[in-house]
N, C-alpha and C. Protein backbone atom coordinates (compact mmCIF):
# COMPACT_ATOMS: atom_id res chain seq x y z
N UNK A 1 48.35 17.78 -61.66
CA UNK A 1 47.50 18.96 -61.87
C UNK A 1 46.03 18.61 -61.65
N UNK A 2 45.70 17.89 -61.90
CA UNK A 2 44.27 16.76 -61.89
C UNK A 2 44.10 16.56 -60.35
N UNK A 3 45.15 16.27 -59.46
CA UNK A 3 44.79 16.13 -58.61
C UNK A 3 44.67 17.85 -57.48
N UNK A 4 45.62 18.46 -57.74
CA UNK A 4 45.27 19.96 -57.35
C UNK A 4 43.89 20.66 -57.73
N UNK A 5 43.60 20.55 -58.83
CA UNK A 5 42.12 20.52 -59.27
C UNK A 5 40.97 20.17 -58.73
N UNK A 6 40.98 18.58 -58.22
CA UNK A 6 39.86 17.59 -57.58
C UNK A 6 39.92 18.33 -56.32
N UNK A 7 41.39 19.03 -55.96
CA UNK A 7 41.06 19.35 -54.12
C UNK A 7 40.63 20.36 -54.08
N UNK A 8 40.57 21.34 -54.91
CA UNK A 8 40.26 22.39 -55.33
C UNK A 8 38.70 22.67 -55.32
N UNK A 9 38.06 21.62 -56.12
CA UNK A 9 36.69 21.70 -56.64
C UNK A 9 36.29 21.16 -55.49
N UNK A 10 36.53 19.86 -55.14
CA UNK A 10 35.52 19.06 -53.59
C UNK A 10 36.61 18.94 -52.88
N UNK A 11 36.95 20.32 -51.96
CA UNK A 11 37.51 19.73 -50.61
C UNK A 11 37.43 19.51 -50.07
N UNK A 12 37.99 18.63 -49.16
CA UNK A 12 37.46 17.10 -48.19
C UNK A 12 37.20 18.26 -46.68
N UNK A 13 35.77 17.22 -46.35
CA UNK A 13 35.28 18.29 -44.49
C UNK A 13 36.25 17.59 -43.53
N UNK A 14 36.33 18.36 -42.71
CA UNK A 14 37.04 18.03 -41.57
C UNK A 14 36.17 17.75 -40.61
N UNK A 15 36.26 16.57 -39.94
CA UNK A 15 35.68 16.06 -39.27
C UNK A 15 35.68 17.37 -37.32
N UNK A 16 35.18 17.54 -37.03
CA UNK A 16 35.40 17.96 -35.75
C UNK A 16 35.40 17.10 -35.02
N UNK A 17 36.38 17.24 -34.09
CA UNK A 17 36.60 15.55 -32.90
C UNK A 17 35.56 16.04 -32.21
N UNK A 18 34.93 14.52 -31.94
CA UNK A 18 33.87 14.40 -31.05
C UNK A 18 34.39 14.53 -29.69
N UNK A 19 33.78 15.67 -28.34
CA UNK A 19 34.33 15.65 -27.24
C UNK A 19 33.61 14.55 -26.18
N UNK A 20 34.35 13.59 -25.43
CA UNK A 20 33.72 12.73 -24.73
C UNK A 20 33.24 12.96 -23.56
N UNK A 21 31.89 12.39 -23.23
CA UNK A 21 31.66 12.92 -21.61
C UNK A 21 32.21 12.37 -21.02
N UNK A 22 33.09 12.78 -19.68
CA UNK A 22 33.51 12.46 -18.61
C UNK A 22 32.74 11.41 -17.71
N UNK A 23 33.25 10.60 -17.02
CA UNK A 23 32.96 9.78 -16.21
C UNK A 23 32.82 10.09 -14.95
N UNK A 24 31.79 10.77 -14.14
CA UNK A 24 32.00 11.33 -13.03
C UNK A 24 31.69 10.14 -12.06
N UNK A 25 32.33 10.35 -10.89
CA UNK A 25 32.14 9.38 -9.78
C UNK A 25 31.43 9.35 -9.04
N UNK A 26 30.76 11.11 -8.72
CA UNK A 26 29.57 11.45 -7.82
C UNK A 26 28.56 12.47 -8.56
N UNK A 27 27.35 12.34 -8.30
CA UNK A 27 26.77 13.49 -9.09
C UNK A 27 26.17 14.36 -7.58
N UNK A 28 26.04 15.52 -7.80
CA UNK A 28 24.96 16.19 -6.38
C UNK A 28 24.02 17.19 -7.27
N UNK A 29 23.17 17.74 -6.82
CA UNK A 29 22.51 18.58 -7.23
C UNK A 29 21.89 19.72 -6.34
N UNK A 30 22.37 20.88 -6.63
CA UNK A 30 22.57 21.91 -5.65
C UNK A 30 21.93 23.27 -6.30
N UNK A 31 21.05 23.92 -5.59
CA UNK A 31 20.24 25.08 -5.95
C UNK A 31 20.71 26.26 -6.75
N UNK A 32 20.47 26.70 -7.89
CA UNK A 32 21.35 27.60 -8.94
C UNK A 32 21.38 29.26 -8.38
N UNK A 33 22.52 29.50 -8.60
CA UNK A 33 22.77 30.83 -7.90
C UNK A 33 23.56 31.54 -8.80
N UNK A 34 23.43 32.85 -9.17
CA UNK A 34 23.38 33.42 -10.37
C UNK A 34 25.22 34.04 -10.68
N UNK A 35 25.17 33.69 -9.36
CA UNK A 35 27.10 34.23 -9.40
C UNK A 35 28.06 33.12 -8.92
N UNK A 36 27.38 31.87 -8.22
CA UNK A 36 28.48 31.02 -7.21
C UNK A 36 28.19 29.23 -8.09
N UNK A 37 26.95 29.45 -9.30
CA UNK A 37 26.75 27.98 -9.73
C UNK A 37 27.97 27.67 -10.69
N UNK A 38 28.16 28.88 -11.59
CA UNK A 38 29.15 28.04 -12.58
C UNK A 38 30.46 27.72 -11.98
N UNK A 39 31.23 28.56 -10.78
CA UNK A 39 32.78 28.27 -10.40
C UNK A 39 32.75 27.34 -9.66
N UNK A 40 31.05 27.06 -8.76
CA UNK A 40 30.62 25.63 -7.88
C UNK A 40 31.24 24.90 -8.97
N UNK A 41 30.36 25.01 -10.15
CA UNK A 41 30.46 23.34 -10.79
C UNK A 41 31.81 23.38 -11.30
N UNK A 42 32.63 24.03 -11.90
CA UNK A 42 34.24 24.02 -12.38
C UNK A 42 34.89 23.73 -11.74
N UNK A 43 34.75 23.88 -10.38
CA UNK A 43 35.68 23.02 -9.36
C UNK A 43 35.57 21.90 -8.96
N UNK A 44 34.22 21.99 -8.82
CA UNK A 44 33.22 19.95 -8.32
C UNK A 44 33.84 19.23 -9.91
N UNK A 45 33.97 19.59 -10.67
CA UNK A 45 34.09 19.21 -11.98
C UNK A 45 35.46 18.66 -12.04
N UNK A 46 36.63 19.60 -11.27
CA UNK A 46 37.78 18.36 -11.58
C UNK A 46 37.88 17.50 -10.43
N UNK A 47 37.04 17.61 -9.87
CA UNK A 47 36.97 16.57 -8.47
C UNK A 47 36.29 15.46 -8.79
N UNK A 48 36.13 14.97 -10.25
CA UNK A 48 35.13 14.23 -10.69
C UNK A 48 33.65 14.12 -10.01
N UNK A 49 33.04 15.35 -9.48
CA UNK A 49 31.50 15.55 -9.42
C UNK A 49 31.13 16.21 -10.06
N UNK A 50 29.69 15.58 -10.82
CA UNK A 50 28.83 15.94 -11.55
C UNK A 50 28.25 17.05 -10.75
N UNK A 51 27.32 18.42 -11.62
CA UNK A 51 26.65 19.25 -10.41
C UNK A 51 25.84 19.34 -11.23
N UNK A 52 24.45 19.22 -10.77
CA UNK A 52 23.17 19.75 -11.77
C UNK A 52 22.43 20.82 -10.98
N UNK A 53 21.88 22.02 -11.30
CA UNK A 53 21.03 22.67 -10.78
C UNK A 53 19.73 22.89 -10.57
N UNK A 54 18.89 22.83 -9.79
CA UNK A 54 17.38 22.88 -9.48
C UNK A 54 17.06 24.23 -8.28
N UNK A 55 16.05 24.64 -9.03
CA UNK A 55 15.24 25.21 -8.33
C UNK A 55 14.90 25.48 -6.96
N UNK A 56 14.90 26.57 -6.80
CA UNK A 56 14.57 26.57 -5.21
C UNK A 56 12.81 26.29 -4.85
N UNK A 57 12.53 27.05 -6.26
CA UNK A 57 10.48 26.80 -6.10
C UNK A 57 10.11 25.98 -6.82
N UNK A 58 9.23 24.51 -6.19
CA UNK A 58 8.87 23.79 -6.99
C UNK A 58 7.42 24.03 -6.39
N UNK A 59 6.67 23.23 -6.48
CA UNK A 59 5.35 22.94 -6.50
C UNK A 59 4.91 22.98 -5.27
N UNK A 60 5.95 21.68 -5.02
CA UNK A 60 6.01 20.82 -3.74
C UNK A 60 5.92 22.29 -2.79
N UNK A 61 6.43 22.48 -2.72
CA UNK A 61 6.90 23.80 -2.06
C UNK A 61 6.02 24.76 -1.93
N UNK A 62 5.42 25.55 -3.30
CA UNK A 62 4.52 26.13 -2.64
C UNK A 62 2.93 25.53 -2.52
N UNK A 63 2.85 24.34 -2.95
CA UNK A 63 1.53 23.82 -2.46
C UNK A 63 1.43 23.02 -0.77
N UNK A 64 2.59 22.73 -0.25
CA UNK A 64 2.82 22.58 0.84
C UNK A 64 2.50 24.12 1.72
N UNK A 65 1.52 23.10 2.86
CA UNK A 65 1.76 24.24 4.01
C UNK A 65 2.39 24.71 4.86
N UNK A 66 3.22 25.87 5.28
CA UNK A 66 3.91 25.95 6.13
C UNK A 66 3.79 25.38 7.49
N UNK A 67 4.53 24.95 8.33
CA UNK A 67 4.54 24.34 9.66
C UNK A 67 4.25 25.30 9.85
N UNK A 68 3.58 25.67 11.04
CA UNK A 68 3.34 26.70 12.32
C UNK A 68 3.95 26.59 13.33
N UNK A 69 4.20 27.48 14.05
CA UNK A 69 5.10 27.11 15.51
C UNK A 69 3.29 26.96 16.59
N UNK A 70 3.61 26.30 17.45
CA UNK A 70 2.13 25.54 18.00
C UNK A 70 2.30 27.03 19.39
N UNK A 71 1.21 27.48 19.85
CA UNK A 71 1.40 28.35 21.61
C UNK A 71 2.10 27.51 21.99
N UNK A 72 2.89 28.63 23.16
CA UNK A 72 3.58 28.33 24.14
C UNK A 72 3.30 27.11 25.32
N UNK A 73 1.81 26.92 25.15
CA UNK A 73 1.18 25.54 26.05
C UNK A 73 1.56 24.91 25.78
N UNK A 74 1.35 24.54 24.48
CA UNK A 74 1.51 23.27 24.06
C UNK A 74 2.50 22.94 22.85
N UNK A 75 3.90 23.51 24.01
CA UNK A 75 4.92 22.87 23.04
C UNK A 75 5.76 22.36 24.07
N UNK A 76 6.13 21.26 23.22
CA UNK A 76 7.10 19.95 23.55
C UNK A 76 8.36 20.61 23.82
N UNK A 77 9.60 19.23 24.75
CA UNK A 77 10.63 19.38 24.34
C UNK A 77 11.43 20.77 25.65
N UNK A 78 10.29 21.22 26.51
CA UNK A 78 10.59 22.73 27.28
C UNK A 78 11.50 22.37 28.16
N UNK A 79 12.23 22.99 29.14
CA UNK A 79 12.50 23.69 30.43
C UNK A 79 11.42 24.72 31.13
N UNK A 80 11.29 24.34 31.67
CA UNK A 80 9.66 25.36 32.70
C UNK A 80 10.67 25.45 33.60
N UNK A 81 9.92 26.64 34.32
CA UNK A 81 10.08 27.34 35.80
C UNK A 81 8.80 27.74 36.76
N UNK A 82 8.74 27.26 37.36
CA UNK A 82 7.58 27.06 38.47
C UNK A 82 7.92 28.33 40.02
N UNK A 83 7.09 29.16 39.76
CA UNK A 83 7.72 29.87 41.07
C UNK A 83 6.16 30.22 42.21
N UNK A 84 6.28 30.81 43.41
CA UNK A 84 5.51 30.85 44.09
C UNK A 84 5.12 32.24 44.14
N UNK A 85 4.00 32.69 44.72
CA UNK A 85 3.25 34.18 45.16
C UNK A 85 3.97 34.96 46.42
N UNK A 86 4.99 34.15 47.47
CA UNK A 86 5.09 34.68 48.30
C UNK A 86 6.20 33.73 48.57
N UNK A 87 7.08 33.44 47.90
CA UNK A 87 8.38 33.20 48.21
C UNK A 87 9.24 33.19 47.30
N UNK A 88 10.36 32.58 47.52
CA UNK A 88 11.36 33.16 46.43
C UNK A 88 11.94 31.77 45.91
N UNK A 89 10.98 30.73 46.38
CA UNK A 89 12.10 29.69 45.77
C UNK A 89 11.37 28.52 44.29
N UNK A 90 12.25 28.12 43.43
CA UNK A 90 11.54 28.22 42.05
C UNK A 90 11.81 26.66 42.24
N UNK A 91 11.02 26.26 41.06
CA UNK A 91 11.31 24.48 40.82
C UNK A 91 11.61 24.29 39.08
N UNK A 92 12.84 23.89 38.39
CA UNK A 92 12.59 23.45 37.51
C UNK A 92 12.34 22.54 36.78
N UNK A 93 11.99 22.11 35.95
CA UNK A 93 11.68 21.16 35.32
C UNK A 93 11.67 20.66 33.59
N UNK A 94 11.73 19.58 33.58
CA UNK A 94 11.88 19.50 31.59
C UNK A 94 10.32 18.44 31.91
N UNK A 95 10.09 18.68 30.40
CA UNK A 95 8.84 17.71 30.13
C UNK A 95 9.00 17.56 28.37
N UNK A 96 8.74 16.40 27.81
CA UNK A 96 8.98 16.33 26.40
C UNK A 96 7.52 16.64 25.83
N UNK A 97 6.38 16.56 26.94
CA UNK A 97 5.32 16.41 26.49
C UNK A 97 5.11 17.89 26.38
N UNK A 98 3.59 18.05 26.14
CA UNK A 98 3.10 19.25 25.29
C UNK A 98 3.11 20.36 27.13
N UNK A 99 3.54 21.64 27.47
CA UNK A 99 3.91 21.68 28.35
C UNK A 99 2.39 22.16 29.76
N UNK A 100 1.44 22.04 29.00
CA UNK A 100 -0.28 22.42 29.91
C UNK A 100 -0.24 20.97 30.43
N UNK A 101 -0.12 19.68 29.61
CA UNK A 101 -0.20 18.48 30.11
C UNK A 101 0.56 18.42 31.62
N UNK A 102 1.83 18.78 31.41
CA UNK A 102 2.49 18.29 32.88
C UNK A 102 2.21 19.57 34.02
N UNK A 103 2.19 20.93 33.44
CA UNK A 103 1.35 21.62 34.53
C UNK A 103 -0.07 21.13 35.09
N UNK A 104 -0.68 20.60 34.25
CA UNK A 104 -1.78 20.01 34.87
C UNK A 104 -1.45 19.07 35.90
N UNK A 105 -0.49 18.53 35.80
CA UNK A 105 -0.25 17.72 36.45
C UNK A 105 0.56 17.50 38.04
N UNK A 106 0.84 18.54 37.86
CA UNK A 106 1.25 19.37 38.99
C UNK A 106 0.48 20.13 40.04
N UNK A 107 -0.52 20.93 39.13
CA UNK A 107 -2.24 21.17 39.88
C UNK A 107 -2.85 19.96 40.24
N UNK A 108 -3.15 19.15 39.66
CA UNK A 108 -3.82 17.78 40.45
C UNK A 108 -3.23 17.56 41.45
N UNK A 109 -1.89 17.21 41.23
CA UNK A 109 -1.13 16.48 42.79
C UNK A 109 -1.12 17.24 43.52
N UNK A 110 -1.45 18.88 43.76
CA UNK A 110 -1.72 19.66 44.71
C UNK A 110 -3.08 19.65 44.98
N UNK A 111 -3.86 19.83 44.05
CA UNK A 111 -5.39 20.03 44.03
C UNK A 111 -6.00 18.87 45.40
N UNK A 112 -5.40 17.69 45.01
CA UNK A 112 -5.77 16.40 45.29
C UNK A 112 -4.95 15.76 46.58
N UNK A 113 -4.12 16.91 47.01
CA UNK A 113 -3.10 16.30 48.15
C UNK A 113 -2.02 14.97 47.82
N UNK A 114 -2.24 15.12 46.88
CA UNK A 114 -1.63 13.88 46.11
C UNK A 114 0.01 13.66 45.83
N UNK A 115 0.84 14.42 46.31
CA UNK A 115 1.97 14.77 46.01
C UNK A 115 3.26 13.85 46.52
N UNK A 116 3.39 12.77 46.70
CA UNK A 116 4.32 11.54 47.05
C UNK A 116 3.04 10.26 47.01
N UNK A 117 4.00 9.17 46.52
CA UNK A 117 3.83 8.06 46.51
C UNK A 117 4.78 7.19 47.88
N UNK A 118 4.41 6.85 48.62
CA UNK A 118 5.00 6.33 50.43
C UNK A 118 5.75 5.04 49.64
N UNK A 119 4.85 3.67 48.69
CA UNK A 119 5.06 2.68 48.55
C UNK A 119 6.65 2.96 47.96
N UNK A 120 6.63 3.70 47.09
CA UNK A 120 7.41 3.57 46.16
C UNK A 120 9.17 4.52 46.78
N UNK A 121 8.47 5.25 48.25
CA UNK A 121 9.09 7.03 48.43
C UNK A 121 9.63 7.75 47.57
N UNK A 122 8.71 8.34 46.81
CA UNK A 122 9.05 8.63 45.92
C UNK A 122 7.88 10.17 45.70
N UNK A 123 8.46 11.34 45.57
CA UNK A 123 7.69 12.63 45.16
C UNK A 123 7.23 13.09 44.19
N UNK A 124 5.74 12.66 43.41
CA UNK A 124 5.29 12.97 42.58
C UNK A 124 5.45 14.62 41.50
N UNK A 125 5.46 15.23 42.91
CA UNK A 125 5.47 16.56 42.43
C UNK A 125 6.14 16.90 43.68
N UNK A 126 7.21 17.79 42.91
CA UNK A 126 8.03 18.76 43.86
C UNK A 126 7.60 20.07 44.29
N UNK A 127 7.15 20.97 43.57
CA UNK A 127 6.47 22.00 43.83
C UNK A 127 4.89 21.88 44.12
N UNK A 128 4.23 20.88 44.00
CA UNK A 128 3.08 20.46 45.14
C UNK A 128 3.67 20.49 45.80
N UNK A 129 4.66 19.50 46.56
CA UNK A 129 4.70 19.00 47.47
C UNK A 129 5.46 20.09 48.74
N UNK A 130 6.22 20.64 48.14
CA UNK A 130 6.66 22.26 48.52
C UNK A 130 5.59 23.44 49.11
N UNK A 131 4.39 23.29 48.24
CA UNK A 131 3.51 24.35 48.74
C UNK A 131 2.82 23.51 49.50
N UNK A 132 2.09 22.11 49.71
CA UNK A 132 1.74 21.51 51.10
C UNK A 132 2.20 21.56 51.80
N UNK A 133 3.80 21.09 51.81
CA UNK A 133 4.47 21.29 53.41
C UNK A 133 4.55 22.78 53.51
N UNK A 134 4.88 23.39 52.80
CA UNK A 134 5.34 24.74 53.63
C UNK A 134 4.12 26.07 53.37
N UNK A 135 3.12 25.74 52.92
CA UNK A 135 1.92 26.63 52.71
C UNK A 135 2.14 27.85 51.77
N UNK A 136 2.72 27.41 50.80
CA UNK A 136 2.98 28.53 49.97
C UNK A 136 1.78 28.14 48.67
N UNK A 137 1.55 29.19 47.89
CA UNK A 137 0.73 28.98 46.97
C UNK A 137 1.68 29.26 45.91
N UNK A 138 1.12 28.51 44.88
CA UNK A 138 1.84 28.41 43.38
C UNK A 138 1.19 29.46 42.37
N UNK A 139 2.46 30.22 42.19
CA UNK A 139 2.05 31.37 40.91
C UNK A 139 1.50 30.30 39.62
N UNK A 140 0.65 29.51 39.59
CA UNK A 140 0.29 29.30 38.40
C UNK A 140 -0.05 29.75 37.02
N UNK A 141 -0.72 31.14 37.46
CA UNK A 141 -0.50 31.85 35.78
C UNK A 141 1.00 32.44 35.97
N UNK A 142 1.73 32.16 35.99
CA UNK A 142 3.42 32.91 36.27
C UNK A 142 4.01 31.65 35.50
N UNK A 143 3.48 31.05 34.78
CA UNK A 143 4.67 29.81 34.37
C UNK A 143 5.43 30.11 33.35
N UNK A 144 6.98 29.88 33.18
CA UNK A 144 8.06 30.16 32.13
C UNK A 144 8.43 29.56 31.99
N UNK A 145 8.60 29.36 30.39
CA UNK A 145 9.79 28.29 29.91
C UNK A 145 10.88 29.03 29.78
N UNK A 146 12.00 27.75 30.19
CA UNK A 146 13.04 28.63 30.20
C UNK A 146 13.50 28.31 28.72
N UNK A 147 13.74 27.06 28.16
CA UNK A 147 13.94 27.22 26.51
C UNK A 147 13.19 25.67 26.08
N UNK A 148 13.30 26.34 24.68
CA UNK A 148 12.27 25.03 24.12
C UNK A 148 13.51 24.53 23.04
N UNK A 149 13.61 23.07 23.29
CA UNK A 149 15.02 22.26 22.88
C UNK A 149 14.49 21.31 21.16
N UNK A 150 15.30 21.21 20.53
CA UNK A 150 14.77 20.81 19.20
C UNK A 150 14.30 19.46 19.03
N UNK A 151 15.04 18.49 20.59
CA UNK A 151 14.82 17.01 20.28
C UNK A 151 14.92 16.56 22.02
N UNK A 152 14.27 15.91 22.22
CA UNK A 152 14.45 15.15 23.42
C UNK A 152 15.30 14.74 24.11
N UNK A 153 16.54 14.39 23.10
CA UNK A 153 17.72 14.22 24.30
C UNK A 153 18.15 14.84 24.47
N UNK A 154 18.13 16.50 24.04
CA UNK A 154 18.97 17.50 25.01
C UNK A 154 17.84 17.86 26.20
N UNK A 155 17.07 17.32 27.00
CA UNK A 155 16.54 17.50 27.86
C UNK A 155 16.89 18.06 29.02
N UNK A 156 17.89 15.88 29.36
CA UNK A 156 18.42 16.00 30.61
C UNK A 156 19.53 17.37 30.90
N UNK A 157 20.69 17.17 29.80
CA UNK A 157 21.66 18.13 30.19
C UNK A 157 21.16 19.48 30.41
N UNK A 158 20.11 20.14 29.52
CA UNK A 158 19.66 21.04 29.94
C UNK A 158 18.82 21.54 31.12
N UNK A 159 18.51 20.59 31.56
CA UNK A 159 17.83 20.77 32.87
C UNK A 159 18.63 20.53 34.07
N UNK A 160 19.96 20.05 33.66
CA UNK A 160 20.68 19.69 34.53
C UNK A 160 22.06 20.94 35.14
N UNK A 161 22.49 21.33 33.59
CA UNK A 161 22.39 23.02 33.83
C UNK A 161 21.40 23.52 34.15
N UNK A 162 19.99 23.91 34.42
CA UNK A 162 19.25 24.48 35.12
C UNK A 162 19.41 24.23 36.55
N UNK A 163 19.32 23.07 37.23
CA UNK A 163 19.39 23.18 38.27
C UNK A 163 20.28 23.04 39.22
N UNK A 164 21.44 22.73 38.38
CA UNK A 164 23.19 22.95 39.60
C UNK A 164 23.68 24.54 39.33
N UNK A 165 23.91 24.98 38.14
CA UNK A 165 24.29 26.94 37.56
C UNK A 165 23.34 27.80 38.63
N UNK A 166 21.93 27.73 38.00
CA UNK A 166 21.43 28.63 39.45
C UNK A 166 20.54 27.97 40.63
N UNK A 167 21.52 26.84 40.80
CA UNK A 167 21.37 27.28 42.57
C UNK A 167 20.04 26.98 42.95
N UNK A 168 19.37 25.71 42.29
CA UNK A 168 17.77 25.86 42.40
C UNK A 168 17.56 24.83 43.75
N UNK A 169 16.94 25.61 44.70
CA UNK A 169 17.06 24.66 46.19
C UNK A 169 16.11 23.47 46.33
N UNK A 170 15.34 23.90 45.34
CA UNK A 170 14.25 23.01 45.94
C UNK A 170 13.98 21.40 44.94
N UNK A 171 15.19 21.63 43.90
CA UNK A 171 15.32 20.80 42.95
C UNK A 171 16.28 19.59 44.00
N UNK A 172 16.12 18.06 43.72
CA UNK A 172 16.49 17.40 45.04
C UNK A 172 18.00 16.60 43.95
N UNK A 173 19.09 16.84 44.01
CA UNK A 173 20.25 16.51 43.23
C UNK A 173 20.35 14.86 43.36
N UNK A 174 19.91 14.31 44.17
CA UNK A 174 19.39 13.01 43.82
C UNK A 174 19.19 12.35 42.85
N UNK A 175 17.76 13.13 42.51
CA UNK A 175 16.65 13.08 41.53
C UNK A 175 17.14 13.81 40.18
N UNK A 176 17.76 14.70 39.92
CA UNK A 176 17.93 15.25 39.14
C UNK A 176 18.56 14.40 37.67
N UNK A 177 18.41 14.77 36.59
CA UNK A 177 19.24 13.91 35.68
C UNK A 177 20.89 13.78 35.69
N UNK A 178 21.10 12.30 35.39
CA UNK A 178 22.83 11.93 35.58
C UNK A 178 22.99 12.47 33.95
N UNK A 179 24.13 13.09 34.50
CA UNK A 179 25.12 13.40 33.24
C UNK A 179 26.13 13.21 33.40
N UNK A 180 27.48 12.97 32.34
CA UNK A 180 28.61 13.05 32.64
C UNK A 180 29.04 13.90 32.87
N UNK A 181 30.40 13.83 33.64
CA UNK A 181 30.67 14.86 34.46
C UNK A 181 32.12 15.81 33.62
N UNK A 182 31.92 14.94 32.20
CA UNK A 182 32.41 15.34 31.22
C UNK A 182 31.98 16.79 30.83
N UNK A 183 30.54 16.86 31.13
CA UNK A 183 29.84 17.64 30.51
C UNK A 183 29.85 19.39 30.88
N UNK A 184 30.46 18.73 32.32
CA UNK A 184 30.63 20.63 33.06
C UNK A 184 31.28 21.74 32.84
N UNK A 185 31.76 21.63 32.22
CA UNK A 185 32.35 22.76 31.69
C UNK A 185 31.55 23.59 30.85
N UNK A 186 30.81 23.05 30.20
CA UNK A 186 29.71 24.16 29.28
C UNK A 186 28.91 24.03 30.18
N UNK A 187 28.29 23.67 31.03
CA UNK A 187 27.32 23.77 31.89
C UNK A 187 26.98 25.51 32.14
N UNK A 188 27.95 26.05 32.36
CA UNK A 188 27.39 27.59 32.69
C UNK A 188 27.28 28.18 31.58
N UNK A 189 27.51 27.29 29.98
CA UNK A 189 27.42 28.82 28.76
C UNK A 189 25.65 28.43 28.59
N UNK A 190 25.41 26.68 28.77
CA UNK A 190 23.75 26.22 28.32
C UNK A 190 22.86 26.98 29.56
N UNK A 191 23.10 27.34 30.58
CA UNK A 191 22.71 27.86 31.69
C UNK A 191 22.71 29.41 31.18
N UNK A 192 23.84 30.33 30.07
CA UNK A 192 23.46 31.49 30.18
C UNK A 192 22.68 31.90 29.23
N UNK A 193 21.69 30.44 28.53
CA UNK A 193 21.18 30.63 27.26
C UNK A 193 19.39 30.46 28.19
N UNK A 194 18.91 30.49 29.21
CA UNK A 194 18.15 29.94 29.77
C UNK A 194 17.52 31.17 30.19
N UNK A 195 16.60 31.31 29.24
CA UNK A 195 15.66 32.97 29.57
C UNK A 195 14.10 32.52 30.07
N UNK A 196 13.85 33.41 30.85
CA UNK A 196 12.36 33.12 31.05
C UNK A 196 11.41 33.39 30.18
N UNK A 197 10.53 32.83 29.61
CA UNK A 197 9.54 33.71 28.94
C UNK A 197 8.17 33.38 29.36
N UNK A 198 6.96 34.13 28.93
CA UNK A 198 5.45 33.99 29.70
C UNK A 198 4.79 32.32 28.96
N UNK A 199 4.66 31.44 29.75
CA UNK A 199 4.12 29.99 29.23
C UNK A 199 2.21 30.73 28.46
N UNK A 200 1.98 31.26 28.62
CA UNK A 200 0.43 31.86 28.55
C UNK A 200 -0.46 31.23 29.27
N UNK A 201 -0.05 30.05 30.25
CA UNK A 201 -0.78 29.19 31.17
C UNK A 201 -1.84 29.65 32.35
N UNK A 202 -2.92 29.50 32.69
CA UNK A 202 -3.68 29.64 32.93
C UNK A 202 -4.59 28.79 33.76
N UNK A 203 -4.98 28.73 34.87
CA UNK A 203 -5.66 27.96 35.39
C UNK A 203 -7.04 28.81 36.25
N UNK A 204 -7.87 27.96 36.09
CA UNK A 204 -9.44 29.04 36.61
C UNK A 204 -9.34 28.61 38.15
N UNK A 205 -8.38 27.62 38.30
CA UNK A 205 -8.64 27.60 40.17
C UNK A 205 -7.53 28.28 40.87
């Protein structure tokens, strides 16, 4: 009775089991989204990944300045199209550099008669060297890129679809960039992605 009593007056607490954290194998941390974070993490969760959520706006972020996209001159990485005032035949070309640099460069070797190197035989400029021999003048404010590429090595292939898809005559297949020949089959979809647009290029001569 004494003892029904004692349990009575001080009954003993029950401990609640302590729940253990899991041992996860990977942790990631992925931007919180107000409907897709909690079933994200319940599933990453029996996959033994940890998921923590952060912010899309930090500091960093908005005290950083936005990149700008740079004019059409002077961006890297192009396909250009070079065409003439009084004929119909075009020259293309890739350049990684900023794209006024290598038009300039193209005006000099005309400007200057300058358009092959004999030692080397070798044609500095193709469309100089096109409007010397054959007396055509170069639409110079007419210059188009045909697309501007994210990294340098899609250059060649792209220029290489440029100049076998349409047919560009005056481009010398020689010279042109080697690709594998793996590669032809998409050759005509990167060719139907190849639009002209206005370079804003400009020359006072």
């Amino acid at each position: 009775m004494e003892e029904v009593r004692r349990r009575f007056l001080y009954p003993s607490r029950r401990r609640t089991p302590t729940r253990k954290t899991p041992n996860y194998s990977l942790s990631v941390s992925l931007p919180y989204h107000p409907s897709l974070s909690k079933p994200l993490k319940k599933i990453l969760g029996q996959h033994d990944i940890k998921v923590t959520h952060s912010s899309s706006t930090t500091h960093r972020n908005l005290l950083t300045k936005t990149k700008t996209t740079p004019p059409p001159d002077l961006t890297s990485n192009t396909i250009y199209e070079i065409s003439y005032l009084a004929c119909s035949s075009t020259y293309k070309g890739q350049t990684y550099r900023p794209l006024i640099h290598r038009m300039k460069k193209h005006e000099r070797c005309q400007r200057l008669n300058n358009t092959s190197d004999e030692t080397l035989d070798k044609i500095k400029s193709a469309p100089a060297h096109h409007s010397l021999t054959n007396g055509q003048r170069i639409a110079w404010n007419d210059i188009n890129i045909l697309k501007t590429l994210p990294s340098r090595s899609h250059l060649d292939l792209t220029e290489q679809a440029a100049i076998h898809i349409r047919n560009t005559s005056m481009n010398r297949t020689d010279s042109s960039p080697k690709c594998s020949s793996l590669w032809n089959p998409i050759l005509p979809k990167i060719a139907a992605t190849l639009k002209p647009n206005p370079s804003d290029i400009t020359f006072s001569s």
